[in-house]
C-alpha atoms as a PDB file:
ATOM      1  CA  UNK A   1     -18.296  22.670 -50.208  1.00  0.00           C
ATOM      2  CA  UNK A   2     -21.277  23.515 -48.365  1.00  0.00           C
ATOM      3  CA  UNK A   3     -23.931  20.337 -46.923  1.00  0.00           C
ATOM      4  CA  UNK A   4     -25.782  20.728 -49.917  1.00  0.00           C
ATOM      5  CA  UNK A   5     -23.420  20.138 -52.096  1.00  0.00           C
ATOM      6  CA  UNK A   6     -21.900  17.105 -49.777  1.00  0.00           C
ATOM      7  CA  UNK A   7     -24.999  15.756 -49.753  1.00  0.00           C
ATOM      8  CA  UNK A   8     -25.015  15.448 -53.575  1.00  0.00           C
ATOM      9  CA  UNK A   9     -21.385  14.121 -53.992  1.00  0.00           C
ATOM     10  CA  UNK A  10     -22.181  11.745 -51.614  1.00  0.00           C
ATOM     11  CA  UNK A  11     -25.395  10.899 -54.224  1.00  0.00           C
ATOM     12  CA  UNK A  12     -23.411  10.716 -56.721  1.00  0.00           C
ATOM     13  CA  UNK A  13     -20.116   8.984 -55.327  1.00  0.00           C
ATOM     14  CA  UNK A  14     -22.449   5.818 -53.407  1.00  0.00           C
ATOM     15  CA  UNK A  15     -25.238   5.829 -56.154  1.00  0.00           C
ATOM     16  CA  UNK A  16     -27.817   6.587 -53.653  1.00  0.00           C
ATOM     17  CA  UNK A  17     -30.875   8.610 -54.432  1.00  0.00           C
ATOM     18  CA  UNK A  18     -30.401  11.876 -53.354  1.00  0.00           C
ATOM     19  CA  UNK A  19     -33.017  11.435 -50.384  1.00  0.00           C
ATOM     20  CA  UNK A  20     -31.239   8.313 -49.192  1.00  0.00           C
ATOM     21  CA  UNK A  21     -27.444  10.010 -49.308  1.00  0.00           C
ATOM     22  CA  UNK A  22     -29.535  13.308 -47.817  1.00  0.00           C
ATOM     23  CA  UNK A  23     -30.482  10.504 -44.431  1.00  0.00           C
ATOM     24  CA  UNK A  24     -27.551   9.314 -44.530  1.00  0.00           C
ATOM     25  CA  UNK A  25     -25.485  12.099 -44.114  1.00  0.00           C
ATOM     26  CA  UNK A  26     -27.523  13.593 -41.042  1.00  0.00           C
ATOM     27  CA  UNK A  27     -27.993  10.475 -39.746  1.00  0.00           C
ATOM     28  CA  UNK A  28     -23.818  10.420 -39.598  1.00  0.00           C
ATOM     29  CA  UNK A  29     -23.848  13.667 -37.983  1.00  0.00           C
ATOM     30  CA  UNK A  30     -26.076  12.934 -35.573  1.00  0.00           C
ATOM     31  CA  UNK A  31     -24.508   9.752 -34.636  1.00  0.00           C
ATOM     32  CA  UNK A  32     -21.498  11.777 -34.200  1.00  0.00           C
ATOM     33  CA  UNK A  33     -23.382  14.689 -32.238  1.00  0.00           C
ATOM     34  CA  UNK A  34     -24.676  12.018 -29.853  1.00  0.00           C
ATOM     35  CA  UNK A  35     -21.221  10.273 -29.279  1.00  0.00           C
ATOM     36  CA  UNK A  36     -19.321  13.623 -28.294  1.00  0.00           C
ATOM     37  CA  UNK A  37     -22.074  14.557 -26.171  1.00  0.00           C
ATOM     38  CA  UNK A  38     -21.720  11.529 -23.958  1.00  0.00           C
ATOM     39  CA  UNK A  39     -17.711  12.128 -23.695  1.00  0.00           C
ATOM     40  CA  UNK A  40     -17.268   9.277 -26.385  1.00  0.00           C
ATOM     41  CA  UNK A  41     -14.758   9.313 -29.349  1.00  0.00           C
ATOM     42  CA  UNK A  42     -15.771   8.072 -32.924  1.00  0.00           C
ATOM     43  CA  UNK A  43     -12.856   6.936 -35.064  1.00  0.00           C
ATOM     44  CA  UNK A  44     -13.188   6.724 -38.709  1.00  0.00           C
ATOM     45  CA  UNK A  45     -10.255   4.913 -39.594  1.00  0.00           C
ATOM     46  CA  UNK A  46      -7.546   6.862 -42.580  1.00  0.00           C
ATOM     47  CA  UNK A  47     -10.128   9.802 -41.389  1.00  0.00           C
ATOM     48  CA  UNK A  48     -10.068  11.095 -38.552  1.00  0.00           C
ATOM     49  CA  UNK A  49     -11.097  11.542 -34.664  1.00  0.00           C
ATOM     50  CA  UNK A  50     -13.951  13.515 -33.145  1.00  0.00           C
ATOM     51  CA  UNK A  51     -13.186  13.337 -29.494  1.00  0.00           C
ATOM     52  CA  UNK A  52     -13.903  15.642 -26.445  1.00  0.00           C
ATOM     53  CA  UNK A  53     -11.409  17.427 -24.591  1.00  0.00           C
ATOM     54  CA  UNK A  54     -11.906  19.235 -21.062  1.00  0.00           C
ATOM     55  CA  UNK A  55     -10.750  22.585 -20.228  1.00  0.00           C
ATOM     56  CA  UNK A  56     -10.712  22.815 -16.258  1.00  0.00           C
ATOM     57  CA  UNK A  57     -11.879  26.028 -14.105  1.00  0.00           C
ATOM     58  CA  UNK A  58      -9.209  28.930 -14.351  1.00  0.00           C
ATOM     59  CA  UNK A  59      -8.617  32.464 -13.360  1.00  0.00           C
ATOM     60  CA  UNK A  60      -8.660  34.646 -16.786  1.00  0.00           C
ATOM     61  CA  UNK A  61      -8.103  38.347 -16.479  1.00  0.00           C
ATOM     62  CA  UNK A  62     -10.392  41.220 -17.800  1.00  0.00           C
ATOM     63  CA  UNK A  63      -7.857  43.149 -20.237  1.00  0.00           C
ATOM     64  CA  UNK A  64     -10.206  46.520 -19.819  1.00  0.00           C
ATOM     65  CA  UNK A  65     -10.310  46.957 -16.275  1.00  0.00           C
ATOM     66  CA  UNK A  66      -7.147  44.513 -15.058  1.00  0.00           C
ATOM     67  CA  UNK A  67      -9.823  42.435 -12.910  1.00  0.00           C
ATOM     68  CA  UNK A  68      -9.623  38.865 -12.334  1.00  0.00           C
ATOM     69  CA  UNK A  69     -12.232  36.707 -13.469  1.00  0.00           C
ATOM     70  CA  UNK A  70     -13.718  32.947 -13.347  1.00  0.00           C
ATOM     71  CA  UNK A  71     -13.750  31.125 -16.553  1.00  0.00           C
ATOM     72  CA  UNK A  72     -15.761  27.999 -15.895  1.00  0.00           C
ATOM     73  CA  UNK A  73     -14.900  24.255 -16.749  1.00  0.00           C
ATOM     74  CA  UNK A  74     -15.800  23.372 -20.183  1.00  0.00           C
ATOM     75  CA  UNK A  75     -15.970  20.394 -22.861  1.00  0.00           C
ATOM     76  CA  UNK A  76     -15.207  21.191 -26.811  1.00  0.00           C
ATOM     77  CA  UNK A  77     -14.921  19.105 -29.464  1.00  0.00           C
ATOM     78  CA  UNK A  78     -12.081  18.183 -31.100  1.00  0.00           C
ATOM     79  CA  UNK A  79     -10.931  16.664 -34.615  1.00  0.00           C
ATOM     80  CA  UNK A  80      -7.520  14.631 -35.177  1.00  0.00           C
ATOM     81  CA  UNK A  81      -7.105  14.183 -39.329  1.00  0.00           C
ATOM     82  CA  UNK A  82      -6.193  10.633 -40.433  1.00  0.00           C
ATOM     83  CA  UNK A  83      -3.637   9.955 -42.450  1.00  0.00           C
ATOM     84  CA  UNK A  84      -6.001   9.683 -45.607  1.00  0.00           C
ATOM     85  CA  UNK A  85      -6.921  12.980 -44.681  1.00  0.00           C
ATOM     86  CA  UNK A  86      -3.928  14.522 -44.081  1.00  0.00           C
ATOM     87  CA  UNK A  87      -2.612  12.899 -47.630  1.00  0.00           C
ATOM     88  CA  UNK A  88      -5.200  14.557 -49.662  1.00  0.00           C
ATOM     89  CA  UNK A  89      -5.054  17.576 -48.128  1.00  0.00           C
ATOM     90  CA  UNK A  90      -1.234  17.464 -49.127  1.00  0.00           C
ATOM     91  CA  UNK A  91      -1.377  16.844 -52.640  1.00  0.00           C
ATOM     92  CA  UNK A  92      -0.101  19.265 -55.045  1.00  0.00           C
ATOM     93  CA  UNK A  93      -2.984  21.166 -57.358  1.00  0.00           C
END
């Protein structure tokens, strides 16, 4: 399921018009893009978690030529599935 397609289950699921589910959605994503940005976790309970994690400086080797490198501190996002998640993605087809 691409956005597109999201965007019209969500129309159809909520009863929204298909503009209104269309704001909603990326106004959801963006709320979620914000949050991670600032090092925040959002929780969406039987969902999920979109958190941050930190990956510190470290020495990383170039496999060509044998060299050590630096690999620079970084922040990724993460997701934990919830338990509603994890069910559905369980159940038998």
């Amino acid at each position: 399921m691409n956005k597109k397609e999201f965007v019209k289950a969500v129309s159809s699921e909520s009863g929204l018009p298909l503009s209104d589910a269309a704001r909603a959605v990326e106004a959801m994503i963006q709320v979620i893009c914000y949050a991670i940005s600032k090092g925040q976790k959002v929780v969406l309970s039987g969902f999920g978690t979109f958190l941050t994690r930190e990956y510190p400086a470290r020495k990383g080797y170039n496999p060509r030529t044998g060299g050590v490198l630096g690999v620079e501190p970084r922040r990724v996002a993460k997701f934990r599935s919830g338990t509603r998640l994890k069910a559905a993605a369980d159940k038998k087809r």
